[in-house]
Structure formats: structure tokens, C-alpha cells
N, C-alpha and C. Protein backbone atom coordinates (compact mmCIF):
# COMPACT_ATOMS: atom_id res chain seq x y z
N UNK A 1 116.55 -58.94 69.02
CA UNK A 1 116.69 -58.28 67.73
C UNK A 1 116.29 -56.82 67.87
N UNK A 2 116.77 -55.69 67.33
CA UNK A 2 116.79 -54.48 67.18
C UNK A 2 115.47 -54.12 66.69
N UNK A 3 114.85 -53.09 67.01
CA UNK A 3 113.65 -52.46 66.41
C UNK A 3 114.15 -51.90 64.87
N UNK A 4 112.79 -52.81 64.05
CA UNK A 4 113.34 -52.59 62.57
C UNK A 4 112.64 -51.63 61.72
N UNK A 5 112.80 -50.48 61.00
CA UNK A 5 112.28 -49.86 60.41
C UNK A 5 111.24 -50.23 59.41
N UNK A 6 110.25 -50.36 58.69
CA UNK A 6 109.16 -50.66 57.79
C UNK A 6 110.21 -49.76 56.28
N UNK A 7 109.87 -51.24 55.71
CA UNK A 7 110.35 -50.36 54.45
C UNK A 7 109.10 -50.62 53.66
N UNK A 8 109.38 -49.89 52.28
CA UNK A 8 108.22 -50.03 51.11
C UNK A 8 108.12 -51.98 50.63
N UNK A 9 106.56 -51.74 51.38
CA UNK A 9 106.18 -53.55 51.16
C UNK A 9 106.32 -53.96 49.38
N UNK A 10 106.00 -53.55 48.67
CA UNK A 10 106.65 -53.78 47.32
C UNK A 10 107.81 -53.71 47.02
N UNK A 11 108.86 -53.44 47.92
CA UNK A 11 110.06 -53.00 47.25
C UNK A 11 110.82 -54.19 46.91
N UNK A 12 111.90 -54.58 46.17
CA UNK A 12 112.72 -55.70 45.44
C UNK A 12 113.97 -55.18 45.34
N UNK A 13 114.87 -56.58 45.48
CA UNK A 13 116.33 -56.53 45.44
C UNK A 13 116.71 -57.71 44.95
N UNK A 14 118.03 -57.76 44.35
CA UNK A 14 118.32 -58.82 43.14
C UNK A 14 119.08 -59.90 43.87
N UNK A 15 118.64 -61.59 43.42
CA UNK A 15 118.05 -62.13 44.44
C UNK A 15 120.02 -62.77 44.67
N UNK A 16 120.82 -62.00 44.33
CA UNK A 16 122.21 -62.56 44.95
C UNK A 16 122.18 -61.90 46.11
N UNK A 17 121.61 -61.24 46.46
CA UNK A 17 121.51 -60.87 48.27
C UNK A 17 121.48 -61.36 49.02
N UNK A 18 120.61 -62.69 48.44
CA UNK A 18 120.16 -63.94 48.92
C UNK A 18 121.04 -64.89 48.81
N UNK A 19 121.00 -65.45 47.39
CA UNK A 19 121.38 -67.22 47.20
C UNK A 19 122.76 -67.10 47.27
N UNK A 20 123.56 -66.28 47.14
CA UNK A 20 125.34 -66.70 47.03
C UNK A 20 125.91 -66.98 48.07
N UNK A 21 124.63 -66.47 49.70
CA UNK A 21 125.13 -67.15 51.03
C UNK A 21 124.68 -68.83 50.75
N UNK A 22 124.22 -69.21 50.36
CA UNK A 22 124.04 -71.02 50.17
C UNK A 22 125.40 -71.64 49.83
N UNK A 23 126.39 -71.37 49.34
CA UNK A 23 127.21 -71.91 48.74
C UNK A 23 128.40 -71.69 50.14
N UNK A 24 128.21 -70.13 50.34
CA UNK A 24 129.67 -69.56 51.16
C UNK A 24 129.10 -71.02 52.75
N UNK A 25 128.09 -70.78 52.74
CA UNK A 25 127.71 -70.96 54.49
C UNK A 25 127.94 -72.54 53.88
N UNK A 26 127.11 -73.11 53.04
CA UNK A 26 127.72 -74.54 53.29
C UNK A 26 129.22 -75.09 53.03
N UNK A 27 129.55 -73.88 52.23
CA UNK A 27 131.27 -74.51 52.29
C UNK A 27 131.85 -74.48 53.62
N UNK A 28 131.40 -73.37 54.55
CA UNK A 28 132.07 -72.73 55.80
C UNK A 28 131.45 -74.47 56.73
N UNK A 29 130.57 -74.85 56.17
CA UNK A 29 129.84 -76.24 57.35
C UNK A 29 128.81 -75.39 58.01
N UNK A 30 128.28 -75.36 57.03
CA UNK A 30 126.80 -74.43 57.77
C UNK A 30 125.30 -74.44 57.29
N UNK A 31 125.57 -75.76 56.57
CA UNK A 31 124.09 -75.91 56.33
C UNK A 31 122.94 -75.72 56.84
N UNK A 32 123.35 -76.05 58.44
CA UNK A 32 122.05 -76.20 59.07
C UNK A 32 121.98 -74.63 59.44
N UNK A 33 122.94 -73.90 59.37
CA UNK A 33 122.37 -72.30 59.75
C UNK A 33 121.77 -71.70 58.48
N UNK A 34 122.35 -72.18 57.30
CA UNK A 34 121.79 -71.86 55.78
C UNK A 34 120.03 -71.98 56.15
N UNK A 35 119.72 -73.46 56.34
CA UNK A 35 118.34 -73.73 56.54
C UNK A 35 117.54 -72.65 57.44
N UNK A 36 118.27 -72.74 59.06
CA UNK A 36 117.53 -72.25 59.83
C UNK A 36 117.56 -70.72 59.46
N UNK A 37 118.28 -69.96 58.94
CA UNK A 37 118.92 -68.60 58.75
C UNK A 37 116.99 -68.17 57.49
N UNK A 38 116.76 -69.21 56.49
CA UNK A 38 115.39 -69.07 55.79
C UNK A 38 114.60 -69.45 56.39
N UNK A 39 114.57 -70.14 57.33
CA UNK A 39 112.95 -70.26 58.11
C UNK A 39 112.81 -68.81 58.74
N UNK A 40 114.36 -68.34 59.78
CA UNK A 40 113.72 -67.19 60.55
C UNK A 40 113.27 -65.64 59.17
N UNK A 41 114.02 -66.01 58.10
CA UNK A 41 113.74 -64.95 57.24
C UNK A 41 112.01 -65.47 56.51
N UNK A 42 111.29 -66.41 56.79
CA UNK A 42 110.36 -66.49 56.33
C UNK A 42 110.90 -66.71 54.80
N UNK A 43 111.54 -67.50 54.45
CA UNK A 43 111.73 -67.84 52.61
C UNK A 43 111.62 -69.47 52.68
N UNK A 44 110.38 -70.09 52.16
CA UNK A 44 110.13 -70.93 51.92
C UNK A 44 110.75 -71.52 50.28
N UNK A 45 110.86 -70.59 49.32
CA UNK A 45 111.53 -71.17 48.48
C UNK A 45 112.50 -70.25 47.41
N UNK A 46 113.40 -70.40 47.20
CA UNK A 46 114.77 -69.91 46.61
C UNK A 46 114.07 -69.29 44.93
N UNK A 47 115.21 -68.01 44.97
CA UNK A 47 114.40 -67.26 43.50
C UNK A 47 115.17 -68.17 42.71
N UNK A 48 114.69 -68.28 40.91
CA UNK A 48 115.16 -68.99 39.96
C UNK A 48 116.08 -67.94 39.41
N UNK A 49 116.38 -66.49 40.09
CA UNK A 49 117.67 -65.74 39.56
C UNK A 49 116.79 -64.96 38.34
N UNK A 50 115.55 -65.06 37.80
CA UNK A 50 115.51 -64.58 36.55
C UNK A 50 115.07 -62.94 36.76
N UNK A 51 114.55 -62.70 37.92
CA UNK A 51 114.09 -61.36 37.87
C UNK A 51 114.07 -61.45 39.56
N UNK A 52 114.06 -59.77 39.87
CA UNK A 52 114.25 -59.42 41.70
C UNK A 52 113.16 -59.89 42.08
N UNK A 53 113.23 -60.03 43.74
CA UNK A 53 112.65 -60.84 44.98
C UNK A 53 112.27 -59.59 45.36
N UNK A 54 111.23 -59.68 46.54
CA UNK A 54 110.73 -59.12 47.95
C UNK A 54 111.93 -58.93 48.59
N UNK A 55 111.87 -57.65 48.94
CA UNK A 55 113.42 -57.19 49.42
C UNK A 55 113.25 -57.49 51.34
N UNK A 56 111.97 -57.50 52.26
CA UNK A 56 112.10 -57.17 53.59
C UNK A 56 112.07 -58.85 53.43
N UNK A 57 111.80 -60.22 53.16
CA UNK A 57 112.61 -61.52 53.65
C UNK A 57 114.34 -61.35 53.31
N UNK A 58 114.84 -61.11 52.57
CA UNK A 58 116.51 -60.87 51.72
C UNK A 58 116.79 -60.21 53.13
N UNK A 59 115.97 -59.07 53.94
CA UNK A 59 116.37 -57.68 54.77
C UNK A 59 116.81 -58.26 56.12
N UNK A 60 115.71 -59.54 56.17
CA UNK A 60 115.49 -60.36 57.57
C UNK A 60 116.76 -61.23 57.88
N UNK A 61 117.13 -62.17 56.51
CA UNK A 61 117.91 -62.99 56.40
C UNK A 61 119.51 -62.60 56.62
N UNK A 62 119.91 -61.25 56.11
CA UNK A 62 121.07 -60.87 56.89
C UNK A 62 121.44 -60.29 57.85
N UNK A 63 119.91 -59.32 58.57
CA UNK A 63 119.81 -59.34 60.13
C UNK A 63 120.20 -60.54 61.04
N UNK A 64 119.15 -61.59 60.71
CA UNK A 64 119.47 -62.90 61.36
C UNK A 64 120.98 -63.56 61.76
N UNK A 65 121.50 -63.37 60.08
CA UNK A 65 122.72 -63.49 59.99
C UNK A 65 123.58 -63.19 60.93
N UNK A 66 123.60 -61.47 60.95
CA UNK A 66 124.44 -61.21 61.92
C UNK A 66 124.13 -61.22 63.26
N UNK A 67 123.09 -61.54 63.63
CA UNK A 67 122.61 -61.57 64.82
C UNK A 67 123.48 -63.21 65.29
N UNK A 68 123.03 -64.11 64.75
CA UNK A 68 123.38 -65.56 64.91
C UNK A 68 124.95 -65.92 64.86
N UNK A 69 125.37 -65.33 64.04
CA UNK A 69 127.10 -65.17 63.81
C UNK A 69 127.58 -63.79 63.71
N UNK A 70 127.71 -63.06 64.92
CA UNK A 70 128.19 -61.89 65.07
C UNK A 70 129.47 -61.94 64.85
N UNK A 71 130.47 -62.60 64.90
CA UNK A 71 131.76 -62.62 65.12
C UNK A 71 132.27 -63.14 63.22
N UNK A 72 131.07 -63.72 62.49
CA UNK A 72 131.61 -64.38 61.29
C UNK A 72 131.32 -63.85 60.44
N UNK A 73 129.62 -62.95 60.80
CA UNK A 73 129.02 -62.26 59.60
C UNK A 73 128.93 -61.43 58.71
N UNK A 74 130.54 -60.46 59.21
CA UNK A 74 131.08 -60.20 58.28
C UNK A 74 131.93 -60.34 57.29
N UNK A 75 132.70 -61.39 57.84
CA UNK A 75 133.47 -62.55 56.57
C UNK A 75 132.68 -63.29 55.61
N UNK A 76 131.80 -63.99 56.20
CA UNK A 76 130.67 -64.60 55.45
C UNK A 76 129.94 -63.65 53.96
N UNK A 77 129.98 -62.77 55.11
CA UNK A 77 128.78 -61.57 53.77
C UNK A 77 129.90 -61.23 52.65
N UNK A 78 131.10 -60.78 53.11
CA UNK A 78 132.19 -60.30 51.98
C UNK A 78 132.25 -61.44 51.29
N UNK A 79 132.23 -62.71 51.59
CA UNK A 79 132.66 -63.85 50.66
C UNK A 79 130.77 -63.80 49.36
N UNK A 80 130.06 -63.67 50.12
CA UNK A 80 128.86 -63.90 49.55
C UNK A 80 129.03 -62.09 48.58
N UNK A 81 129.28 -61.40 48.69
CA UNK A 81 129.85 -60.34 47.79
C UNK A 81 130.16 -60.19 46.93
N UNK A 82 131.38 -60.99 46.87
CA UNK A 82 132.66 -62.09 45.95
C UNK A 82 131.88 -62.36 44.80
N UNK A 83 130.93 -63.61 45.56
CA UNK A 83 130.48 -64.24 44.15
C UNK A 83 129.51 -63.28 43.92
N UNK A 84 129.05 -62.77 44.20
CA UNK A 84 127.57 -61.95 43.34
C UNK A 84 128.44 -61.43 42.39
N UNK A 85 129.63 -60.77 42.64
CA UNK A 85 130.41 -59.56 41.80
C UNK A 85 130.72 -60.86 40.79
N UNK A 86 131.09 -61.56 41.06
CA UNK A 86 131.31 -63.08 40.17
C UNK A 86 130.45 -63.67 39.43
N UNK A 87 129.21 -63.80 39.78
CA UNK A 87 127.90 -64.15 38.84
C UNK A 87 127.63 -62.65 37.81
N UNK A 88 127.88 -61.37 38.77
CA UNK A 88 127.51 -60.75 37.53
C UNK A 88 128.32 -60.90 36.48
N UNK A 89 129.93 -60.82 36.59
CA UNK A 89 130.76 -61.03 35.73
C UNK A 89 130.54 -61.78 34.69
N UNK A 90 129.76 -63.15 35.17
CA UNK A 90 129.59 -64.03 34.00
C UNK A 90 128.49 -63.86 33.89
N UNK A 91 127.71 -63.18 34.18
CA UNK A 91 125.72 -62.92 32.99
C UNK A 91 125.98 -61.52 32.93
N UNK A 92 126.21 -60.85 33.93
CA UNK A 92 125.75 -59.17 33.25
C UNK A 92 126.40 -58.73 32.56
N UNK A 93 127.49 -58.45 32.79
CA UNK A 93 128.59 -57.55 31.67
C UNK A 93 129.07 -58.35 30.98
N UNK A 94 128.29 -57.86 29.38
CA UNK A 94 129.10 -58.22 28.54
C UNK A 94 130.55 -58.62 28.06
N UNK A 95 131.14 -59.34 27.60
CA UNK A 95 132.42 -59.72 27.82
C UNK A 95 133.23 -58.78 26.71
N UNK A 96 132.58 -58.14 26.00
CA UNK A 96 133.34 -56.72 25.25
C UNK A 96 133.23 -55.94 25.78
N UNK A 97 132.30 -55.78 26.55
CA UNK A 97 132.70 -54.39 27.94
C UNK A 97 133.61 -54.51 28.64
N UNK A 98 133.87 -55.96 29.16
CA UNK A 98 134.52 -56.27 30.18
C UNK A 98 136.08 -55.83 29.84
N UNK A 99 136.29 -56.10 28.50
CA UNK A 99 137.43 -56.01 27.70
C UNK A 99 137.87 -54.93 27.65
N UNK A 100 136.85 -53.64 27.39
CA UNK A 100 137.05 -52.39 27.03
C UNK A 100 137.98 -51.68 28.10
N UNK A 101 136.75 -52.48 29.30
CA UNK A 101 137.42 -51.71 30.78
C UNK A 101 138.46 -51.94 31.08
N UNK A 102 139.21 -52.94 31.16
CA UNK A 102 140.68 -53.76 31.16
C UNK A 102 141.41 -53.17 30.11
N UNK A 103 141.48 -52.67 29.46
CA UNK A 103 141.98 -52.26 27.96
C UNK A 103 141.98 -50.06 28.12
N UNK A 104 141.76 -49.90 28.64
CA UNK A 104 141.35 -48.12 29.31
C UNK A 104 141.89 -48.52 30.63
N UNK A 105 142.69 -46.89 30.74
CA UNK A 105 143.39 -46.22 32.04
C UNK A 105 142.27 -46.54 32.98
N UNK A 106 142.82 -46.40 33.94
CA UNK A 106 142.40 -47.23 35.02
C UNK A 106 140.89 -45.94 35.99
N UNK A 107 141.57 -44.95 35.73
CA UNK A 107 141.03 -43.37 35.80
C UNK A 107 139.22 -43.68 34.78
N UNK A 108 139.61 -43.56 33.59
CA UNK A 108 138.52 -43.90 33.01
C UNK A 108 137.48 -45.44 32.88
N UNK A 109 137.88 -45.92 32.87
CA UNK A 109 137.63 -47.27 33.27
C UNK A 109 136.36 -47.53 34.86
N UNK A 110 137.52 -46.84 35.80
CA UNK A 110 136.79 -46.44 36.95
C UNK A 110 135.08 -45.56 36.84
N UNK A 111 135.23 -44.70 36.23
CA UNK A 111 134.49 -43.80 36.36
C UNK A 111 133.08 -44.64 34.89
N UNK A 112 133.44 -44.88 33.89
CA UNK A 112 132.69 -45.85 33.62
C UNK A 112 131.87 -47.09 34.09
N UNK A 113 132.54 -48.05 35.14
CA UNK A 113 132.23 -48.99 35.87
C UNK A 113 131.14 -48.27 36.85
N UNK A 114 131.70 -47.08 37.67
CA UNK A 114 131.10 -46.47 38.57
C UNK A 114 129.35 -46.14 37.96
N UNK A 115 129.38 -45.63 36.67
CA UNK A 115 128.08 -45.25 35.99
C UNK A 115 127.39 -46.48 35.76
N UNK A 116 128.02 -47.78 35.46
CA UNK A 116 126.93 -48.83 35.53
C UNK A 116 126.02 -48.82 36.62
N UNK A 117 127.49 -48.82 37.37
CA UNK A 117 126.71 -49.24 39.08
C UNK A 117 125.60 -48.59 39.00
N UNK A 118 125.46 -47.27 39.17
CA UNK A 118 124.58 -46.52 39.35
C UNK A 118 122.95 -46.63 38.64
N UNK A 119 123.83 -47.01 37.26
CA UNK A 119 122.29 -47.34 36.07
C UNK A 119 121.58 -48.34 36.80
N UNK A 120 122.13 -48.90 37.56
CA UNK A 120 121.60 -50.85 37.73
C UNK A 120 121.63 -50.94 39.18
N UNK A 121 121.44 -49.68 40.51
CA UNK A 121 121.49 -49.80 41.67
C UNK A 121 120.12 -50.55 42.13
N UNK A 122 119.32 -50.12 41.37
CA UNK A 122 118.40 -50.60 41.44
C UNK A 122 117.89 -52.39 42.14
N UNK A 123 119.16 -53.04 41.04
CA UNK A 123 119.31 -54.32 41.60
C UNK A 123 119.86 -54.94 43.29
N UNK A 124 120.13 -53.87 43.70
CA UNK A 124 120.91 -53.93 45.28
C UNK A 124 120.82 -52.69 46.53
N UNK A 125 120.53 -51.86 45.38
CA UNK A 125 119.57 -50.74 46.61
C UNK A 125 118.06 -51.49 46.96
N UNK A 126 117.63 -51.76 46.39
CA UNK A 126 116.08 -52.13 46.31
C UNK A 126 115.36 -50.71 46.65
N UNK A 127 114.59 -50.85 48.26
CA UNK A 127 113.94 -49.53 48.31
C UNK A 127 114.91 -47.92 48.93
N UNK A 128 116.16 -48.51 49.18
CA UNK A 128 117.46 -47.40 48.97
C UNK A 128 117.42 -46.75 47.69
N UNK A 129 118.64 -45.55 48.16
CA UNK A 129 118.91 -44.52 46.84
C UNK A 129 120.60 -44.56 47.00
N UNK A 130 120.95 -45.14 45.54
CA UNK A 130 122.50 -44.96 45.12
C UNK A 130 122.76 -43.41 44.90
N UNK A 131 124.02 -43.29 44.95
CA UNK A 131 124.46 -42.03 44.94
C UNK A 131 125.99 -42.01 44.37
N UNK A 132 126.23 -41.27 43.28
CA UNK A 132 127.78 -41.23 43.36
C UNK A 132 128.03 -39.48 43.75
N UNK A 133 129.19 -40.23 44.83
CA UNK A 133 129.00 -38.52 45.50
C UNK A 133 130.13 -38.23 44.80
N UNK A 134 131.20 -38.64 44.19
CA UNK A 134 132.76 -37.68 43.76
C UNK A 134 133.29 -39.10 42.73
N UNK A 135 133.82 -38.76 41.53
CA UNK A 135 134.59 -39.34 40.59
C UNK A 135 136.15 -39.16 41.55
N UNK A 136 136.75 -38.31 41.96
CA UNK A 136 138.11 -38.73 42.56
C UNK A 136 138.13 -37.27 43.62
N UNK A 137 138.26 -38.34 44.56
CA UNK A 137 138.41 -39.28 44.79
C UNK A 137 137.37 -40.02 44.24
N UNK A 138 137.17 -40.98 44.47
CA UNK A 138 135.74 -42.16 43.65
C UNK A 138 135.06 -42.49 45.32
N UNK A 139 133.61 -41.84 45.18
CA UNK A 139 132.95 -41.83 46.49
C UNK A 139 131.80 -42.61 46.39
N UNK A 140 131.07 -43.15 46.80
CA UNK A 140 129.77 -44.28 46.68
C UNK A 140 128.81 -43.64 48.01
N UNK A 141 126.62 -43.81 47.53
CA UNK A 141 126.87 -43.26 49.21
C UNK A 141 125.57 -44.39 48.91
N UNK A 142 124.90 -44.92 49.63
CA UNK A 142 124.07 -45.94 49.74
C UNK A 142 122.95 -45.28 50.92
N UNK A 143 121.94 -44.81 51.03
CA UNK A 143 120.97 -44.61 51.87
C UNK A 143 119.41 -45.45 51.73
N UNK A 144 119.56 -45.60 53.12
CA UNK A 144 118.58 -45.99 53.45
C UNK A 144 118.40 -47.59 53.19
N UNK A 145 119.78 -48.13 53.16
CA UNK A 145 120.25 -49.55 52.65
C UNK A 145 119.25 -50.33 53.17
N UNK A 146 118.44 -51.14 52.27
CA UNK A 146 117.39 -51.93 53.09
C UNK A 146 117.51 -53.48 54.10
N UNK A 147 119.08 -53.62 53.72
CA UNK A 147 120.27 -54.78 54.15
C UNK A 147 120.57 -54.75 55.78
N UNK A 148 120.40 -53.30 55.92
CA UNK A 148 120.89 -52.95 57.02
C UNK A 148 119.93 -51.87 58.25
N UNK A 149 118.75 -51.52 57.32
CA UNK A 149 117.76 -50.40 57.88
C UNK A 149 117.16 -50.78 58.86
N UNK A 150 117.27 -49.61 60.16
CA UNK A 150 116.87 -50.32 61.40
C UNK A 150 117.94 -50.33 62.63
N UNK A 151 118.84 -51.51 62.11
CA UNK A 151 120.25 -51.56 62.71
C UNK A 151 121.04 -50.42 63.27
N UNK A 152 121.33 -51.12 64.94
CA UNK A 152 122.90 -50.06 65.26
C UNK A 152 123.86 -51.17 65.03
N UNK A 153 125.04 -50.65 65.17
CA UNK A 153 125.73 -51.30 65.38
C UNK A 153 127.78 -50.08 65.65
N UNK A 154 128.64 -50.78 66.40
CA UNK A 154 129.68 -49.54 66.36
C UNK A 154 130.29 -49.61 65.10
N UNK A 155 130.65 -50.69 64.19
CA UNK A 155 131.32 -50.52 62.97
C UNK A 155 129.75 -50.80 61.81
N UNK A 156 130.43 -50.37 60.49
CA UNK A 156 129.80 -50.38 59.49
C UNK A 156 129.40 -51.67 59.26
N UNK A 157 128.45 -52.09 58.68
CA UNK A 157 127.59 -53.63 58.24
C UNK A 157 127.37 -53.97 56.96
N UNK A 158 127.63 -52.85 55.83
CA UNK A 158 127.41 -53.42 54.77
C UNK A 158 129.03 -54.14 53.90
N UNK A 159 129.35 -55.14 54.55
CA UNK A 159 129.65 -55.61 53.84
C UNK A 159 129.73 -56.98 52.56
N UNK A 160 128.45 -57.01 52.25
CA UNK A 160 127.91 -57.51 51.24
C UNK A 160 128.47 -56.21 50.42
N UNK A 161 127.70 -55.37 50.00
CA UNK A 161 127.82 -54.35 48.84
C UNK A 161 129.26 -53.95 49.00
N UNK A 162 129.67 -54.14 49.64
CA UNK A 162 131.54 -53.42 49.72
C UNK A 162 132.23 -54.51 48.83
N UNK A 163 131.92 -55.44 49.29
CA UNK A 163 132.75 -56.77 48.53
C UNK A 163 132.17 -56.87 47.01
N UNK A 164 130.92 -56.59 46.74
CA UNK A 164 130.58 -56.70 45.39
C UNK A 164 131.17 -55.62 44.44
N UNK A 165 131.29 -54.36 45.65
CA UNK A 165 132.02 -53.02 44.53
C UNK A 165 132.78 -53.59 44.64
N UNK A 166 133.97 -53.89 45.74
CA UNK A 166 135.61 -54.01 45.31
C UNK A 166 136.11 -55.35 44.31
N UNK A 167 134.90 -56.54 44.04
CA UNK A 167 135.61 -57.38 43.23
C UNK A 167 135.42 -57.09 42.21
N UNK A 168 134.16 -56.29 41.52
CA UNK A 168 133.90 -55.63 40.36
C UNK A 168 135.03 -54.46 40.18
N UNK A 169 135.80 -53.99 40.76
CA UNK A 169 136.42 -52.88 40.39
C UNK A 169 138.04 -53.50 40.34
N UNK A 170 138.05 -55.07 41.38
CA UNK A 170 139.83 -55.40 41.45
C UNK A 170 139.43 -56.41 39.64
N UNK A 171 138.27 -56.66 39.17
CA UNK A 171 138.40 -57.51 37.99
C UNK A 171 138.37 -56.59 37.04
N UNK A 172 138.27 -55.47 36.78
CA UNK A 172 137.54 -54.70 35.42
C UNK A 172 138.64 -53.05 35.26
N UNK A 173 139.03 -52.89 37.01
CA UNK A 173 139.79 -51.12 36.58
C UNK A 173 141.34 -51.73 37.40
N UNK A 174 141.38 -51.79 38.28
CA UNK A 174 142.66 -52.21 38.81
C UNK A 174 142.83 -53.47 39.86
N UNK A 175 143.49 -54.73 40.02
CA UNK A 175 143.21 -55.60 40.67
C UNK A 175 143.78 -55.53 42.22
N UNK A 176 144.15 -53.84 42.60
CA UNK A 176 145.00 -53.64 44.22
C UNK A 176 143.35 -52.82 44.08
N UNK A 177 142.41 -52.40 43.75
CA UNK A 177 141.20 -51.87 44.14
C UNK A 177 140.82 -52.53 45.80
N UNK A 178 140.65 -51.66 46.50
CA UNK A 178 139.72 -51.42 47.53
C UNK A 178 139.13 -51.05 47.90
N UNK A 179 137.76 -51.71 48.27
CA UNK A 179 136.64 -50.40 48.69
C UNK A 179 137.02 -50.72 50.30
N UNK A 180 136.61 -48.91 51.14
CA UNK A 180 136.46 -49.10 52.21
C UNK A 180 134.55 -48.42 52.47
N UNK A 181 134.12 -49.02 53.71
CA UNK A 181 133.03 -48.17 53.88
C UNK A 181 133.05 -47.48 55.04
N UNK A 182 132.77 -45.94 54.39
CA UNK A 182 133.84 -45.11 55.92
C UNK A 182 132.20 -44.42 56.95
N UNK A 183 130.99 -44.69 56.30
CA UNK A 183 130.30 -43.70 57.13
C UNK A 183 128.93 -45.32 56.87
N UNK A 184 128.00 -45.50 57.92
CA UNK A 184 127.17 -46.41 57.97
C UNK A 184 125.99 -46.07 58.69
N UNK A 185 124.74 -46.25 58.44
CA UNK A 185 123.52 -45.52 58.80
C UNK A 185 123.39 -46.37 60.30
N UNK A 186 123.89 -47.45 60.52
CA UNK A 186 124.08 -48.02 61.59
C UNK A 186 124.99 -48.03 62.34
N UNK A 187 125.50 -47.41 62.07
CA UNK A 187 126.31 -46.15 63.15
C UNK A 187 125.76 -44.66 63.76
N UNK A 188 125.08 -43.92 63.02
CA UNK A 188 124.26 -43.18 62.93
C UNK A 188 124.40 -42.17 62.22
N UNK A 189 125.02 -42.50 60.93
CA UNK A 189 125.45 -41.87 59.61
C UNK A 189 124.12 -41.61 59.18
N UNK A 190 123.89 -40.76 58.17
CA UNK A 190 122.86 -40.18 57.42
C UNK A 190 123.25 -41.42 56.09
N UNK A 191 124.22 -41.81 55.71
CA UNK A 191 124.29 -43.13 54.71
C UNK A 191 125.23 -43.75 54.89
N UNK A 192 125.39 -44.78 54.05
CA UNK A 192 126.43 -45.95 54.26
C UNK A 192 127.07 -44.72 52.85
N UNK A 193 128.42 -44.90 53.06
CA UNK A 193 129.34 -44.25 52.30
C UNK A 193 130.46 -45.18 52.08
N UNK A 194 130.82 -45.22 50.58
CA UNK A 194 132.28 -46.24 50.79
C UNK A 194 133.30 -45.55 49.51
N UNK A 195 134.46 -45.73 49.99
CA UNK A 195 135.54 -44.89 49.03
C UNK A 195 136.17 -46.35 48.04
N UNK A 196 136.45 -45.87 47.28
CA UNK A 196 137.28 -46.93 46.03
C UNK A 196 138.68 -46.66 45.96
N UNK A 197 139.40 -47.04 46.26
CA UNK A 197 141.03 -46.94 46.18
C UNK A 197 141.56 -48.08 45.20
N UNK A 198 142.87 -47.82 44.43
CA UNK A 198 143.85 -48.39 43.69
C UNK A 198 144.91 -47.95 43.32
């Protein structure tokens, strides 16, 4: 395993970072890596979802991840993405917001969605800083991602947070939305950066 950076020991992240791999990995037939994947992250027991977790076990658990399934762990994480963008759908955003955004040009819509993100990074940066670097193009910059802090790697790694922007943005502004993530601190980017296309 890679030499890992110390992040802020109080810091918290919202606990779909965590639990939405339980569902993807045992559908994939992976229980027993589900299990072993929380022993090596040190998580003895699963959040009840009502408020954020300790962000460096969540930090461990998708290191592990990709360490253990290098070749899967990024399919895995985009699927575990999916549903977070999917659980928020059905608790966070209101379903007259949801409406509003679907109902508005796709231009505005965007740039609205984009300002949630930002109000509420909080929940998925943990001890990171969100950033919106450009409305249009539509730019995202993620530093100091605590998902990934530490890590080399030659391609980008966050794709957990890529999959959560792009299903939040293919359900709410346009459904050909894609996020790409073009710059990654584990690469040796100054941030994880990802563009929004539709």
C-alpha cells in the first residue's frame, strides 16, 4: 500500500461513500470482499445514514478497494456512485426541485444543480475543498479529495464522485450528461478536476 497522507482526525464524509458498495459488491458476488474490504478499513459497524461518519475508515476502505480489485475498482465505485446520486434523489432533493430542474433549459438548470453541489460538498469532500471553477464550460475541481489523498496512480481514481455528479446531472439537467475527470491529485495534479458535458 502507498504512503498515505494524515488527514484532519475529526474530519467526516456522508456515509454513501461507504454503504452503497454493500449492495454493488454483493450483487457483483462479493460478499466476502464486502466483509474483508471493513475489517482492513477498521469499520466494525455500518452508519444508520442519519448524519456523516469518520472520513479516514470511508478513506481506507476505497484504498483497499482498489488495491484488492485493481482491474474492477473502478466499475465497482461508478456503480456505488449511481446509487448514492440515487439515494440522494429519493431523500435529498426535494421532489419540487427536482421538477423545477427538469422543467428549465438545460443551461440553467445546470448551473443551479451545480450550486447545490457546492452548498452540500461538504457531505463528500469531507476534509477536501469543492470548487466550481467555470459555469460553461461547467468545471468541478475537488482538492485534496480525502477518497483518494496519498495515492499515485497513471489514470484518475475518483470515480465514485464522477458517477454521483453525472447521474445527478443525466436525472435533473440533461439525460446524455457526462462527467469526465480530466486532472487527478493522483496523478500529480494540484486537484481532481472534472468537466460536465450534454
Amino acid at each position: 500500500m502507498p504512503e498515505v497522507q494524515q488527514v484532519e482526525p475529526g474530519a467526516r464524509i456522508g456515509p454513501n461513500a461507504l454503504t452503497q458498495f454493500q449492495t454493488v459488491l454483493e450483487n457483483a458476488g462479493e460478499t466476502a470482499l464486502w466483509t474483508d474490504l471493513l475489517q482492513k478499513a477498521q469499520i466494525t459497524t455500518l452508519p444508520d445514514m442519519t448524519g456523516l461518519i469518520p472520513e479516514q475508515p470511508v478513506a481506507r476502505f476505497h484504498r483497499h478497494l482498489r488495491a484488492e480489485r485493481p482491474n474492477e475498482a473502478a466499475h465497482l465505485s461508478r456503480q456505488a456512485g449511481r446509487r448514492t446520486a440515487d439515494y440522494i434523489l429519493a431523500h435529498r432533493i426535494p421532489k419540487t426541485a427536482q421538477w423545477l430542474l427538469k422543467m428549465l433549459p438545460a443551461s440553467a438548470s445546470a448551473r443551479l444543480l451545480a450550486k447545490a453541489i457546492a452548498k452540500n460538498a461538504w457531505t463528500f469532500a469531507g476534509s477536501g475543498r469543492f470548487e466550481i471553477l467555470s459555469f460553461q464550460p461547467l468545471r468541478f475541481a475537488l482538492y485534496d479529495n480525502p477518497l483518494i489523498l496519498g495515492e499515485t496512480a497513471k489514470k484518475p481514481l475518483c470515480d465514485w464522485n464522477a458517477a454521483v455528479f453525472e447521474r445527478l446531472f443525466q436525472e435533473l439537467v440533461n439525460p446524455a450528461a457526462e462527467v469526465r475527470e480530466t486532472t487527478c491529485r493522483a496523478c500529480g495534479a494540484d486537484a481532481c478536476r472534472f468537466d460536465i458535458d450534454w
